[in-house]
Protein backbone atom coordinates (compact mmCIF):
# COMPACT_ATOMS: atom_id res chain seq x y z
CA UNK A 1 -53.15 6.86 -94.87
CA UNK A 2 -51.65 3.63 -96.58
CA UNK A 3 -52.71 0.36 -95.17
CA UNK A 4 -50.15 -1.76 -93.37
CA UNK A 5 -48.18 -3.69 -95.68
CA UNK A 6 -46.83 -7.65 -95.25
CA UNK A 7 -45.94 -9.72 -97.71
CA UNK A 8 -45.79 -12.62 -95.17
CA UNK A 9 -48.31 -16.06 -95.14
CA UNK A 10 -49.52 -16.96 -92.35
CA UNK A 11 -48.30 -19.89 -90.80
CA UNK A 12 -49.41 -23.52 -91.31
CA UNK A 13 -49.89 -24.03 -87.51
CA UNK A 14 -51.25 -21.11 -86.90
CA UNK A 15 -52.70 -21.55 -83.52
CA UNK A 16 -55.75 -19.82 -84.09
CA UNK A 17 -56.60 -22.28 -86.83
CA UNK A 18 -56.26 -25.53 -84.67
CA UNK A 19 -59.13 -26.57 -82.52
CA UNK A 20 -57.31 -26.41 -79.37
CA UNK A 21 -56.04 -23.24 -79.51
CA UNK A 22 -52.84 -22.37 -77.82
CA UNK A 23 -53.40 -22.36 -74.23
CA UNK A 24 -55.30 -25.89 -74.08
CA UNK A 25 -53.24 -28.53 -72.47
CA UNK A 26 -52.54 -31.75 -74.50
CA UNK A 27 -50.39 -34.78 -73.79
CA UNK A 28 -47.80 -35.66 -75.94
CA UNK A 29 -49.77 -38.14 -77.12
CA UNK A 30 -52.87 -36.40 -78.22
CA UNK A 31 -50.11 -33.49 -79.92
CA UNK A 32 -48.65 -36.46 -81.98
CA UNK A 33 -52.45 -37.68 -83.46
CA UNK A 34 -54.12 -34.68 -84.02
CA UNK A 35 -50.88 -33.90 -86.00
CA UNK A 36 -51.37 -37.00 -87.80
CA UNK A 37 -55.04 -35.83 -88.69
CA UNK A 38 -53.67 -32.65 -89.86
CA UNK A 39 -51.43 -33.87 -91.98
CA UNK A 40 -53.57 -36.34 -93.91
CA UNK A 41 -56.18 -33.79 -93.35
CA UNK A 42 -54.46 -30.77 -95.64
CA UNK A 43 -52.27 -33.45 -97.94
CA UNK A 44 -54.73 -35.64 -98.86
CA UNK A 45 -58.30 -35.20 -97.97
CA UNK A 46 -58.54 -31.82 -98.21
CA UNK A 47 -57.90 -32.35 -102.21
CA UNK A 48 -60.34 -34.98 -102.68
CA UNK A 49 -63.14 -33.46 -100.44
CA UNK A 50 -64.69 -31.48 -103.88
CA UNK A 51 -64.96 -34.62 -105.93
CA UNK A 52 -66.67 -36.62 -102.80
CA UNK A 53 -69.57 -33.82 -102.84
CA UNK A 54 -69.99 -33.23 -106.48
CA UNK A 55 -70.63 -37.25 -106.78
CA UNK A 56 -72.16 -37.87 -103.49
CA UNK A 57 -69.64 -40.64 -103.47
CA UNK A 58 -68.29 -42.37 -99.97
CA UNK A 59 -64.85 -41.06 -99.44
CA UNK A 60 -63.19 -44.79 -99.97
CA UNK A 61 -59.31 -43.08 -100.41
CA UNK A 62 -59.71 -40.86 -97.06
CA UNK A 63 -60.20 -44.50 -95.23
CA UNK A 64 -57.68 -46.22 -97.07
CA UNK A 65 -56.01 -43.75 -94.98
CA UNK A 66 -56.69 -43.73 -92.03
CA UNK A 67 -56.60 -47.69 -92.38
CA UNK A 68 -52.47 -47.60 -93.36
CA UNK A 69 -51.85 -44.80 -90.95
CA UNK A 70 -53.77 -46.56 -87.67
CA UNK A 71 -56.54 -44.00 -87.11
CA UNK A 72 -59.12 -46.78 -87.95
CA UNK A 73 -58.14 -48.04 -84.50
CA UNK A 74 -58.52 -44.60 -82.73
CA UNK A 75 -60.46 -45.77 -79.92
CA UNK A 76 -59.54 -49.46 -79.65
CA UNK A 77 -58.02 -49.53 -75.79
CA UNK A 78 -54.35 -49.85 -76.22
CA UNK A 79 -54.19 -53.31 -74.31
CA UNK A 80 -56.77 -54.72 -77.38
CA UNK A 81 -53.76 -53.17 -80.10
CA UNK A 82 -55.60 -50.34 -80.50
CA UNK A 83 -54.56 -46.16 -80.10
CA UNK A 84 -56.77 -45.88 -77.36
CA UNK A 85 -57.85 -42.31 -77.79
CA UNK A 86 -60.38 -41.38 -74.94
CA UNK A 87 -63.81 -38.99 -75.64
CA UNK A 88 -61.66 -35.82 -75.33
CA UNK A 89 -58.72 -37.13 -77.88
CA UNK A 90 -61.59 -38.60 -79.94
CA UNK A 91 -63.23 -35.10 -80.59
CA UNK A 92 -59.62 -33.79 -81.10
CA UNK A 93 -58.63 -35.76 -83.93
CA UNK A 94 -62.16 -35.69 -85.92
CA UNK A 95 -62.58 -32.02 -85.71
CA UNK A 96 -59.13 -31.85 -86.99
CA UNK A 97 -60.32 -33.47 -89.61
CA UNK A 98 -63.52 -32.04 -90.22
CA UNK A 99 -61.37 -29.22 -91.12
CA UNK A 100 -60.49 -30.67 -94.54
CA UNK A 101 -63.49 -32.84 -94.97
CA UNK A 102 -66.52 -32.93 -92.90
CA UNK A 103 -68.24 -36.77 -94.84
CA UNK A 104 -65.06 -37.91 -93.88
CA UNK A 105 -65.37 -36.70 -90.03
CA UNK A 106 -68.39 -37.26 -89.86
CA UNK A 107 -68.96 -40.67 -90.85
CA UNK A 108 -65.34 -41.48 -88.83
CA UNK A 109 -67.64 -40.38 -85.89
CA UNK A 110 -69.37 -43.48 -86.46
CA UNK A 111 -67.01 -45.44 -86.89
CA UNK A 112 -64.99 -44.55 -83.95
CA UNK A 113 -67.44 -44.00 -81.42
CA UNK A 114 -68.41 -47.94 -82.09
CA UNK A 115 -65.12 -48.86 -80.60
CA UNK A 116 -65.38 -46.11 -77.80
CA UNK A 117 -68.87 -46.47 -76.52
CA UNK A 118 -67.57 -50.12 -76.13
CA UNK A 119 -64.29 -49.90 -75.33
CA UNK A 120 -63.24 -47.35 -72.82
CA UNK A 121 -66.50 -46.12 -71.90
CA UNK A 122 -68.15 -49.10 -70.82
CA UNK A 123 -65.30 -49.65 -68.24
CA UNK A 124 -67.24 -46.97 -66.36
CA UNK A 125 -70.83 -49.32 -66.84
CA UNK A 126 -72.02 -51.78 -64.20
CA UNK A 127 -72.13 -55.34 -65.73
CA UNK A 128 -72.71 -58.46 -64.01
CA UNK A 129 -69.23 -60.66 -64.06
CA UNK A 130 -71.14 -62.95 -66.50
CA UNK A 131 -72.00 -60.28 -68.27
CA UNK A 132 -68.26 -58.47 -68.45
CA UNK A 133 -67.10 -62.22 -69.11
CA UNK A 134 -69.71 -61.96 -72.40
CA UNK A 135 -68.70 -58.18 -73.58
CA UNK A 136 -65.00 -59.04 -73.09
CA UNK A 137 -65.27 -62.00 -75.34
CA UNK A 138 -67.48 -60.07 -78.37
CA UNK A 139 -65.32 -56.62 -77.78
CA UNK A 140 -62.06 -59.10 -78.99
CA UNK A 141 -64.36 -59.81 -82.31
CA UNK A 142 -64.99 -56.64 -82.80
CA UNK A 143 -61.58 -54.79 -82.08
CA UNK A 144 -60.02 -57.63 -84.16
CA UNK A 145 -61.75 -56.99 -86.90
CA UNK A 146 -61.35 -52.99 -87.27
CA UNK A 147 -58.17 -53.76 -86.75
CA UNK A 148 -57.83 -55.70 -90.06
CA UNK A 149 -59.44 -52.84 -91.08
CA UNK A 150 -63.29 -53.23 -91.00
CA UNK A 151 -64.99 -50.24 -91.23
CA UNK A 152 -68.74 -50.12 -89.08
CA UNK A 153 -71.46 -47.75 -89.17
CA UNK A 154 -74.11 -46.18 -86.42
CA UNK A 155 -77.18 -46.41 -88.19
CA UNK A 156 -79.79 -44.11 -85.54
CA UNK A 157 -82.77 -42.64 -87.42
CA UNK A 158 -85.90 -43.95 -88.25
CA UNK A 159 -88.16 -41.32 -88.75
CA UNK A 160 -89.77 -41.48 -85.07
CA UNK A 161 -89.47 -40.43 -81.85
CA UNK A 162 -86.68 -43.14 -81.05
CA UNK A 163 -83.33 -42.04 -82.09
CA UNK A 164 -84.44 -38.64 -79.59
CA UNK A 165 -84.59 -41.23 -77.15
CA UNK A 166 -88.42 -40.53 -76.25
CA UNK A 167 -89.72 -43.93 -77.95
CA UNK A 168 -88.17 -47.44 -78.30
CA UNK A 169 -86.76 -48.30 -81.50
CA UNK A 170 -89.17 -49.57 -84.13
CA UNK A 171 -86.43 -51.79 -85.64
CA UNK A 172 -87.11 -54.75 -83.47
CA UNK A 173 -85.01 -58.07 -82.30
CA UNK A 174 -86.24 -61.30 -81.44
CA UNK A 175 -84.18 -64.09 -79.97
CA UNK A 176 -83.89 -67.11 -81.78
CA UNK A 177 -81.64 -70.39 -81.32
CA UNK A 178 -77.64 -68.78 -81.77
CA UNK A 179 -79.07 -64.97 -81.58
CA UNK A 180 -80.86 -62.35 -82.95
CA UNK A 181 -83.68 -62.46 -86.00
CA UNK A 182 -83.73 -58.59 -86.90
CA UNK A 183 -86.56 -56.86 -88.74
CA UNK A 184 -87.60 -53.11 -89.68
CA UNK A 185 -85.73 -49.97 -91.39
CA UNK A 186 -83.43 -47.50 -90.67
CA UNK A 187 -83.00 -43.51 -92.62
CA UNK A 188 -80.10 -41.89 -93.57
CA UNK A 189 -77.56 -44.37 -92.49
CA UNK A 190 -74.36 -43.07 -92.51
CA UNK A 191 -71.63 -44.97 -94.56
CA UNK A 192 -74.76 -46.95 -96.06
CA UNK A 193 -71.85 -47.46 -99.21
CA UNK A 194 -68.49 -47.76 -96.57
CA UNK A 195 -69.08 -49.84 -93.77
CA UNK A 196 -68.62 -53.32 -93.42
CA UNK A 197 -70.68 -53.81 -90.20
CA UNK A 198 -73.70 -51.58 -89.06
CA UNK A 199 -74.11 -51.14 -85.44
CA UNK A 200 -77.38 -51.13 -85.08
CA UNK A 201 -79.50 -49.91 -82.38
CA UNK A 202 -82.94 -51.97 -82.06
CA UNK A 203 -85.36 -53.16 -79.39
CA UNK A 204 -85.68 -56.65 -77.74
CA UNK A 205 -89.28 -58.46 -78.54
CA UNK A 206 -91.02 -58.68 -75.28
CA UNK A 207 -93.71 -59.37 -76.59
CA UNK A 208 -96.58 -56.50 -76.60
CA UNK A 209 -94.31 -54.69 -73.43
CA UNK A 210 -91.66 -52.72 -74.87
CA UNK A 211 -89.21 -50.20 -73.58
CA UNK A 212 -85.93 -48.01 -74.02
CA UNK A 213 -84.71 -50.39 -71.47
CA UNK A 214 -85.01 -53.24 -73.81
CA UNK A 215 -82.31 -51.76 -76.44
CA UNK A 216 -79.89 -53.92 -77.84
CA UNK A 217 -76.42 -52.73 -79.67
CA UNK A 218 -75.83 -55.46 -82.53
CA UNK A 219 -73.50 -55.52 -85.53
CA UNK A 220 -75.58 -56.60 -88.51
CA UNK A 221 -72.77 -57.77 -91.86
CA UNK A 222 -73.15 -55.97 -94.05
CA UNK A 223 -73.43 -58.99 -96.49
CA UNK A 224 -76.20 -60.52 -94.16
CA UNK A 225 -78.89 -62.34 -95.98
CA UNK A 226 -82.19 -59.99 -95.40
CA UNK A 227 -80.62 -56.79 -95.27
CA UNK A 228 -80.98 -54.29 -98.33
CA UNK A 229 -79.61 -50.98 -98.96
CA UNK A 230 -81.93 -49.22 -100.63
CA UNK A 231 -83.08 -45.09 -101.84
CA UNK A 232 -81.12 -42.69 -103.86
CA UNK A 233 -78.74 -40.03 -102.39
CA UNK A 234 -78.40 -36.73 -103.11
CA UNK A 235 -79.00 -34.49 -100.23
CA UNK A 236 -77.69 -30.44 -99.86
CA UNK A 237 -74.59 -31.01 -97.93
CA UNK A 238 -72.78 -34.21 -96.11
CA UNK A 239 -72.67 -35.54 -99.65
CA UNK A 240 -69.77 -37.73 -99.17
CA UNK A 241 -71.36 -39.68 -95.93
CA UNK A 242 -73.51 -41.53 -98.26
CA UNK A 243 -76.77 -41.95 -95.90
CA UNK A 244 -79.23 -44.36 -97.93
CA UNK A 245 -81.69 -46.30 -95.59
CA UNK A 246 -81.69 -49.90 -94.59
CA UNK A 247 -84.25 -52.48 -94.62
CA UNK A 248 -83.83 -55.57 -92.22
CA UNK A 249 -86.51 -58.67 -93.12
CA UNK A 250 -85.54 -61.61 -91.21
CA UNK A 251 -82.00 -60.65 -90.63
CA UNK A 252 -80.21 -63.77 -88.67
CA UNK A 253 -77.71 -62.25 -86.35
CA UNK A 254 -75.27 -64.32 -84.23
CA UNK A 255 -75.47 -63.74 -80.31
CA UNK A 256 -71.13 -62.88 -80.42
CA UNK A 257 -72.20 -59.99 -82.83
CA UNK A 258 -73.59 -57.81 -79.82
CA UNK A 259 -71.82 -54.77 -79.02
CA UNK A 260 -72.81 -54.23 -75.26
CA UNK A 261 -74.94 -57.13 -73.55
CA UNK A 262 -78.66 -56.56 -72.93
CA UNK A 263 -79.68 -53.60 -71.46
CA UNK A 264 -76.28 -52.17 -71.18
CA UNK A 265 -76.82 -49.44 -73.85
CA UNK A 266 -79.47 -47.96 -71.89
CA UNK A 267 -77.39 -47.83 -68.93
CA UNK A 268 -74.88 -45.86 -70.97
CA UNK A 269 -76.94 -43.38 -72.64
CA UNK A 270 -78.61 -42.75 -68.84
CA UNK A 271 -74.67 -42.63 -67.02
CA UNK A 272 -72.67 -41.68 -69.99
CA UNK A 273 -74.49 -38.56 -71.77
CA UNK A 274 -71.08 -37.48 -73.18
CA UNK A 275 -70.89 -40.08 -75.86
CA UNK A 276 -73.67 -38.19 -77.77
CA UNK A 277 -71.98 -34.75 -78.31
CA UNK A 278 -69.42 -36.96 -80.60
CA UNK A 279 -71.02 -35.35 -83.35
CA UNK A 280 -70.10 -31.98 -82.66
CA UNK A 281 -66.71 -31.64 -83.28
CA UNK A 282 -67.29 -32.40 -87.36
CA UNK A 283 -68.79 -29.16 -86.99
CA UNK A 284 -66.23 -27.75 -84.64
CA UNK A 285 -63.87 -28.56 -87.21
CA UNK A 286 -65.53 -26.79 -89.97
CA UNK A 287 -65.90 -23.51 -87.97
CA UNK A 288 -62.48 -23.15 -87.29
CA UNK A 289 -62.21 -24.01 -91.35
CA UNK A 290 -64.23 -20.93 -92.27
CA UNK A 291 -62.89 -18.76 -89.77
CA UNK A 292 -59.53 -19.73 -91.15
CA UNK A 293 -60.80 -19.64 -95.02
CA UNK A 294 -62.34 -15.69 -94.54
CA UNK A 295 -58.43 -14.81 -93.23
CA UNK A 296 -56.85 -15.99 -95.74
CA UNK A 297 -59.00 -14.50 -98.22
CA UNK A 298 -59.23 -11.11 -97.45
CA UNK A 299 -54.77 -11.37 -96.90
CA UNK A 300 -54.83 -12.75 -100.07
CA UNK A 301 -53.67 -15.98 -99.56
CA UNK A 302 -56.10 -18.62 -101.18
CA UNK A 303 -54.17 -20.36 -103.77
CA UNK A 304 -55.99 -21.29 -107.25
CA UNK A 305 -57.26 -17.52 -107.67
CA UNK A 306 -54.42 -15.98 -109.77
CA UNK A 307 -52.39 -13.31 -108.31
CA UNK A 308 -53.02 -12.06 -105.14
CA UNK A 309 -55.81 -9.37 -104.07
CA UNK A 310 -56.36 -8.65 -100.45
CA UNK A 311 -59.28 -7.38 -99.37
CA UNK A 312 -58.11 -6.71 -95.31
CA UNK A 313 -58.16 -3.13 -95.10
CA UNK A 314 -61.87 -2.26 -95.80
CA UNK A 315 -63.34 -1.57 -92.05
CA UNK A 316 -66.53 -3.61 -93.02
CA UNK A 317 -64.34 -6.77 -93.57
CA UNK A 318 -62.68 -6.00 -90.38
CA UNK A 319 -65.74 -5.54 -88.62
CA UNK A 320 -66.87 -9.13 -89.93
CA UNK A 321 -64.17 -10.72 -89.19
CA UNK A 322 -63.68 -9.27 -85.96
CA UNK A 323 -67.62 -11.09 -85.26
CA UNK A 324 -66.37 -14.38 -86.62
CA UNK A 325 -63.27 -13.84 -84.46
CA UNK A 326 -65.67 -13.87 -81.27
CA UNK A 327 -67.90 -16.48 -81.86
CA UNK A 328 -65.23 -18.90 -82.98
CA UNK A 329 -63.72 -18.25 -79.44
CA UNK A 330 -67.17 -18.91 -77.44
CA UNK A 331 -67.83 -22.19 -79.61
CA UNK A 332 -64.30 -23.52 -79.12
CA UNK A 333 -64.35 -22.20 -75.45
CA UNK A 334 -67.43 -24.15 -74.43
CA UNK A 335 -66.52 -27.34 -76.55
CA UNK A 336 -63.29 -27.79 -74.81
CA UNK A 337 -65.08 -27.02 -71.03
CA UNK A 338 -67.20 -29.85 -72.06
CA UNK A 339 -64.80 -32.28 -72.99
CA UNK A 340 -63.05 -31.25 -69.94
CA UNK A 341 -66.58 -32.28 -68.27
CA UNK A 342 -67.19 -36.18 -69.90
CA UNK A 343 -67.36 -38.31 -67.39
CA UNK A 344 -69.76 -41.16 -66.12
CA UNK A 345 -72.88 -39.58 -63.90
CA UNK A 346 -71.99 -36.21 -64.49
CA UNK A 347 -73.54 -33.31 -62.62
CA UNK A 348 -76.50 -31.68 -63.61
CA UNK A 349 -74.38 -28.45 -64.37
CA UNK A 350 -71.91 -30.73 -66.88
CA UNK A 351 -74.93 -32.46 -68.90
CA UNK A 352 -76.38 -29.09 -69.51
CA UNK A 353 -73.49 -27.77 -70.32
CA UNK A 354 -73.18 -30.55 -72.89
CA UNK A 355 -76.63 -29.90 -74.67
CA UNK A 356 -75.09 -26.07 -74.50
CA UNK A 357 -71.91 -27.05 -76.32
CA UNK A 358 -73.73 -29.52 -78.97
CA UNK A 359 -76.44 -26.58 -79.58
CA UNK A 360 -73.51 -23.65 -79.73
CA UNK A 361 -71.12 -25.81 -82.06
CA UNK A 362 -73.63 -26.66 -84.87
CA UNK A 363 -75.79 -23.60 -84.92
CA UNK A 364 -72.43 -21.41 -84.87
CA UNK A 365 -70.81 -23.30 -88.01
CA UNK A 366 -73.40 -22.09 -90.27
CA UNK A 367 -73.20 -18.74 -88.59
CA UNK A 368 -69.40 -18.74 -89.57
CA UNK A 369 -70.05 -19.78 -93.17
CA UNK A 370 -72.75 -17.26 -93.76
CA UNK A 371 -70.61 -14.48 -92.48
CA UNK A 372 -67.57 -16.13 -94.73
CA UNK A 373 -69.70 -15.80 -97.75
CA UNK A 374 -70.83 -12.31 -96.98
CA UNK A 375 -67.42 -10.60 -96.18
CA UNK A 376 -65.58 -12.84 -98.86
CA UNK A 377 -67.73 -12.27 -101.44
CA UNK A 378 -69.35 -13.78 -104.30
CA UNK A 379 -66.62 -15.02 -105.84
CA UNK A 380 -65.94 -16.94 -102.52
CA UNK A 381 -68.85 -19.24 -103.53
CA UNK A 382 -67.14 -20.83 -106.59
CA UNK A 383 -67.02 -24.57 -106.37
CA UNK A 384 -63.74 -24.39 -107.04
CA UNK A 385 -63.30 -23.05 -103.47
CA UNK A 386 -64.15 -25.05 -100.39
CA UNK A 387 -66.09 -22.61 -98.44
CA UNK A 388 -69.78 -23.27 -100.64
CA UNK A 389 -69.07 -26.59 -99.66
CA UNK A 390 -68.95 -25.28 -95.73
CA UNK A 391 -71.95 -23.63 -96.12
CA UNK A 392 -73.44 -26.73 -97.58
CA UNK A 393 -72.28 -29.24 -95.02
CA UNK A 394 -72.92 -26.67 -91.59
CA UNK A 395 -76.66 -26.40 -92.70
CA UNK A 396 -76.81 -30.04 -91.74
CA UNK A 397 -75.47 -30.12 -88.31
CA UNK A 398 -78.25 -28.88 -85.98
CA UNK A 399 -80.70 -31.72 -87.59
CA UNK A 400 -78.24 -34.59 -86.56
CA UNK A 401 -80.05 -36.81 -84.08
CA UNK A 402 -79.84 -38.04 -81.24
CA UNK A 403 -79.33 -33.72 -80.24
CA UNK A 404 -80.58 -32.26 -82.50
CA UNK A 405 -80.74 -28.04 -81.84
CA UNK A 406 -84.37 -28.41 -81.01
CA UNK A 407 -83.74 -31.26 -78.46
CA UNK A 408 -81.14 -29.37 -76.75
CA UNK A 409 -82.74 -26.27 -76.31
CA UNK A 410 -85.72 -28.79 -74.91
CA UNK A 411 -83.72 -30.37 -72.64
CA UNK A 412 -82.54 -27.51 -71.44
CA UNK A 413 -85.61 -25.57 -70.88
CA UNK A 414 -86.79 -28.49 -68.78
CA UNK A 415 -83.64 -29.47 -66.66
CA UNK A 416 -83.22 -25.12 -65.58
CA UNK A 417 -86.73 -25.14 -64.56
CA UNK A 418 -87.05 -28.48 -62.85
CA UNK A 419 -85.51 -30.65 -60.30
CA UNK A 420 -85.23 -34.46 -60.36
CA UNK A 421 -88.46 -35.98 -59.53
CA UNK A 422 -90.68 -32.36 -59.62
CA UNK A 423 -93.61 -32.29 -61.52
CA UNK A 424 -96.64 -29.99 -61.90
CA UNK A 425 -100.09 -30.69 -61.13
């Protein structure tokens, strides 16, 4: 029996190709940016995305950008001149983009999520009216500037315990007359080559007593005297976020540079767990890429590989693709529920569905590449094609702190099998 013949592409939107889906409600609002993403996404940094991995270079063009277009400004609250894109139109717009380049989502993560962990998600934080008076003031400085189009960074790891938030941060703070004197090192800083401020996290000197509670959330210039960016760079995948280390002796900070006052970090990372899934939809993104890559492929649709050959009517492809199919749905399923869920003091039920979601999204994007590369084919793994680069950049996901796969699935193990306050003997 002949196989079905069609000489039709498949369309550009394509609902099955858009992290949303079809049946997932969005505002008018949210339609009109993710549209926006999508559109620089497949004009412009989808053709650049090869040249950022083969250099390991930061993607520069892809923010010049998002700087002309107002993206930079994502999740400045509206009433500061910003877009003022909430957690759920956040994730959105970066997975969106993550489906053309995931350096560029990835390190727009950290960018954005500067502006939303202070923006609209510290509305929902307690804060004396001295200290609101203080964050008001500093968030102006900071909005301002992004708006002008500074780029900053999120610079976590260390190399300890800390960014898991099971240690304080060795990167220490000590208060001196007009601010902060910073000193210690951070790893695989993200936009280490792109970002004009680093938001770094750090712990308050208290002398030999120090705690998680002491955190502070500073912006460090990037021109500061003291701070030097230092190591080479040339990892496996993420080429493009450029994540060379940091090395703060002496760094003078002003006191206006804080991003949340004292201790109001740790309130948000108790209240707010939400803010650290904001990782996950890079990797959302590139799931839905390589679901969307394999079925073009095997219709015969990938341009760049001379005339068409499709591949579709082989049962094993179908079979394969049929898998991808169903795993795509569960990751997008539970990544939406939890988006659906973010919320200040969530129930026990939402934050575990959270670690669920962060653990599902980033171990199931390098499940979708691998089965990509095995029902495409070899010659799907030119580096002339994007989907090597998939494979590249998925393998990294599940090692991204502060959740990484193996702190989820600890988490989790611990808050199904115990209660608040329980404890064994």
């Amino acid at each position: 029996m002949n196989a079905p013949h069609s000489s039709s592409a498949l369309a550009v939107d394509d609902p099955r190709f858009s992290i949303a889906g079809s049946n997932y409600p969005l505002t008018d609002e949210q339609r009109e940016l993710v549209g926006l993403a999508e559109q620089l996404g497949r004009e412009r940094f989808a053709p650049r995305a090869a040249q950022y991995d083969r250099e390991a270079t930061f993607p520069f063009e892809n923010y010049d950008d998002m700087r002309t277009s107002g993206l930079l400004g994502l999740c400045i609250p509206k009433q500061a001149g910003g877009l003022g894109a909430d957690l759920r139109t956040y994730s959105l717009v970066s997975a969106t983009i993550g489906k053309y380049c995931g350096a560029t989502a990835l390190t727009f993560n950290m960018h954005a999520c500067t502006t939303l962990w202070t923006g609209l998600l510290s509305e929902d934080l307690d804060m004396t009216a001295a200290e609101r008076e203080e964050h008001r003031a500093n968030q102006q400085l900071h909005f301002k500037r992004v708006l002008n189009g500074a780029v900053y960074a999120q610079p976590f790891s260390e190399g300890s315990a800390a960014a898991a938030g099971k240690a304080p941060f060795g990167t220490v703070a000590s208060r001196v007359d007009g601010g902060w004197l910073i000193n210690g090192k951070k790893i695989f800083a993200s936009l280490a080559d792109g970002a004009d401020y680093f938001g770094l996290l750090c712990t308050e000197d208290r002398g030999d007593s120090r705690s998680m509670r002491d955190t502070l959330y500073i912006a460090v210039p990037r021109n500061a005297p003291g701070l030097s960016i230092v190591g080479d760079w040339d990892p496996l995948g993420m080429r493009g976020t450029v994540s060379r280390n940091l090395v703060f002796k002496d760094v003078f900070v002003a006191a206006n540079e804080q991003l949340m006052p004292r201790g109001v970090y740790f309130q948000a990372a108790s209240r707010w767990p939400h803010m650290f899934t904001t990782l996950s939809p890079t990797y959302m993104g590139i799931t839905v890429a390589a679901y969307e890559f394999t079925v073009k492929y095997l219709r015969g649709e990938i341009e760049g590989m001379g005339p068409p050959v499709k591949r579709r009517m082989f049962p094993t492809k179908q079979i394969t693709t049929a898998e991808m199919h169903i795993k795509l749905e569960q990751a997008r399923a539970l990544f939406l529920r939890m988006l659906d869920d973010a919320r200040v003091d969530p129930p026990k039920d939402a934050r575990m569905r959270a670690l669920a979601s962060q653990f599902t999204v980033m171990e199931t994007a390098q499940d979708m590449c691998r089965l990509a590369i095995r029902t495409c084919g070899g010659q799907s793994m030119l580096k002339s094609l994007p989907l090597e680069r998939m494979y590249r950049d998925a393998r990294c996901g599940s090692l991204m702190l502060p959740w990484t796969a193996e702190l989820c699935l600890d988490r989790l193990g611990r808050e199904a099998l115990y209660e608040s306050g329980e404890q064994d003997d």
